[in-house]
N, C-alpha and C. Protein backbone atom coordinates (compact mmCIF):
# COMPACT_ATOMS: atom_id res chain seq x y z
N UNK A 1 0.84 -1.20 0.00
CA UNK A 1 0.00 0.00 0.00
C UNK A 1 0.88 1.26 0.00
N UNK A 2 0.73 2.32 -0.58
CA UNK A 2 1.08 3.57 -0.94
C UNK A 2 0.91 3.93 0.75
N UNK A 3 1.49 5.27 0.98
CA UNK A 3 1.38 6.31 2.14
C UNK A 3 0.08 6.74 2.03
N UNK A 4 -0.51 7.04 0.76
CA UNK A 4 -1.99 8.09 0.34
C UNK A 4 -2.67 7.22 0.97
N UNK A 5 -2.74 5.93 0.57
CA UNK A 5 -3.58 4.59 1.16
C UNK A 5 -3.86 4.77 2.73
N UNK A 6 -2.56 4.14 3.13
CA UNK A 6 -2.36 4.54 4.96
C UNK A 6 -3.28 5.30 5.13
N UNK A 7 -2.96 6.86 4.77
CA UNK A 7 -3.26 8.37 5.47
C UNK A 7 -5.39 8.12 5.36
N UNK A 8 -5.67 7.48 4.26
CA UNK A 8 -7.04 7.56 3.82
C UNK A 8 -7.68 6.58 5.11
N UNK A 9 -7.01 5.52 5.40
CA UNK A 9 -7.40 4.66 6.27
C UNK A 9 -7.24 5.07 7.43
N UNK A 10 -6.10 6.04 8.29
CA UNK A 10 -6.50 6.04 9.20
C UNK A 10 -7.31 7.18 9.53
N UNK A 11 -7.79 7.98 8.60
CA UNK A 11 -8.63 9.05 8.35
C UNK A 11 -9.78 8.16 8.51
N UNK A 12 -10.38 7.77 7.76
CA UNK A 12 -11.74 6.96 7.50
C UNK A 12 -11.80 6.26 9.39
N UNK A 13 -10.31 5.46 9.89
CA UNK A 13 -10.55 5.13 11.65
C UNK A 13 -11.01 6.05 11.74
N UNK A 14 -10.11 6.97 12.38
CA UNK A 14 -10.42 8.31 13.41
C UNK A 14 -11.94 8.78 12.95
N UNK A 15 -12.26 9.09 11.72
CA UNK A 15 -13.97 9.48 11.43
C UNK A 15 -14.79 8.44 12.35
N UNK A 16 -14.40 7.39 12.14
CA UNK A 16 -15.62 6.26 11.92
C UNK A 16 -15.75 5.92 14.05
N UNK A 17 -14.26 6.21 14.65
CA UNK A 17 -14.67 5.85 16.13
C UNK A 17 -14.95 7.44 16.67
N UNK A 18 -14.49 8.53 16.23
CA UNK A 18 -14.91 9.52 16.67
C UNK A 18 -16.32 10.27 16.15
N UNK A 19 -17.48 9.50 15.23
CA UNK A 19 -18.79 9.27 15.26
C UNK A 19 -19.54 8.58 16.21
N UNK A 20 -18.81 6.78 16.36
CA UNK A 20 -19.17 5.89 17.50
C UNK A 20 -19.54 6.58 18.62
N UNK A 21 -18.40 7.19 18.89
CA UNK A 21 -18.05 8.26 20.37
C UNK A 21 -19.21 8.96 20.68
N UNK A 22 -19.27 10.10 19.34
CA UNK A 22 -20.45 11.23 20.24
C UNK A 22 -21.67 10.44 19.31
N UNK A 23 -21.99 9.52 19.11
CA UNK A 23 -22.86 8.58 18.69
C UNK A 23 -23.46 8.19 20.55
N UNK A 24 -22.63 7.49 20.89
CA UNK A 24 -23.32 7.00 22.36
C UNK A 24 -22.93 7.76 23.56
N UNK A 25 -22.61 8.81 23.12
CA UNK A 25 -22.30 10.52 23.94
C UNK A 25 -23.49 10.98 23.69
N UNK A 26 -24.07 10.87 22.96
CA UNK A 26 -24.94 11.97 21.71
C UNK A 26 -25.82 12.68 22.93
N UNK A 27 -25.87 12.79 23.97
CA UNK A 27 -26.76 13.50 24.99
C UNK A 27 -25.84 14.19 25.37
N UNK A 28 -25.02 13.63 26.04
CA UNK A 28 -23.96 14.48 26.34
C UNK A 28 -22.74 15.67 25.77
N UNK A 29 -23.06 15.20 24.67
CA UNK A 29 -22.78 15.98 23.60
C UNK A 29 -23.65 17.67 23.54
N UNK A 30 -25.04 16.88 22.96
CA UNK A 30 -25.78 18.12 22.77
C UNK A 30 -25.69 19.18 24.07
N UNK A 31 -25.63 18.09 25.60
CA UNK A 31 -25.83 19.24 26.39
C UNK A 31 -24.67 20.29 26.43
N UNK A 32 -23.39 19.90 26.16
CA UNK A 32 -22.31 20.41 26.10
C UNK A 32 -22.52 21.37 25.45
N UNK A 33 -22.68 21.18 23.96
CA UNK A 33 -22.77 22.32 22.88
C UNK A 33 -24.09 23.42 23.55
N UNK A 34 -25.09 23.29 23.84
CA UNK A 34 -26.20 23.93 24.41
C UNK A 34 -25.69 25.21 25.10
N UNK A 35 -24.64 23.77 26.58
CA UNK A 35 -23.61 24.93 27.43
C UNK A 35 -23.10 25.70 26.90
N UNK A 36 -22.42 25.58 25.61
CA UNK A 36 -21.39 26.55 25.15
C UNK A 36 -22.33 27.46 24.72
């Protein structure tokens, strides 16, 4: 695999668990943003 490859994949991780995240945050989330 190329570097471009790598960089796309661990792009696509980081998206895909930092959705998961404020996915089952998602309350805690909104109240946060609200706070701000």
């Amino acid at each position: 695999m190329t570097n471009k490859t790598l960089i796309v994949i661990a792009i696509s991780l980081l998206a895909f668990s930092t959705t998961a995240y404020a996915q089952s945050n998602s309350l805690g989330v909104k109240a946060s943003t609200l706070g701000l």
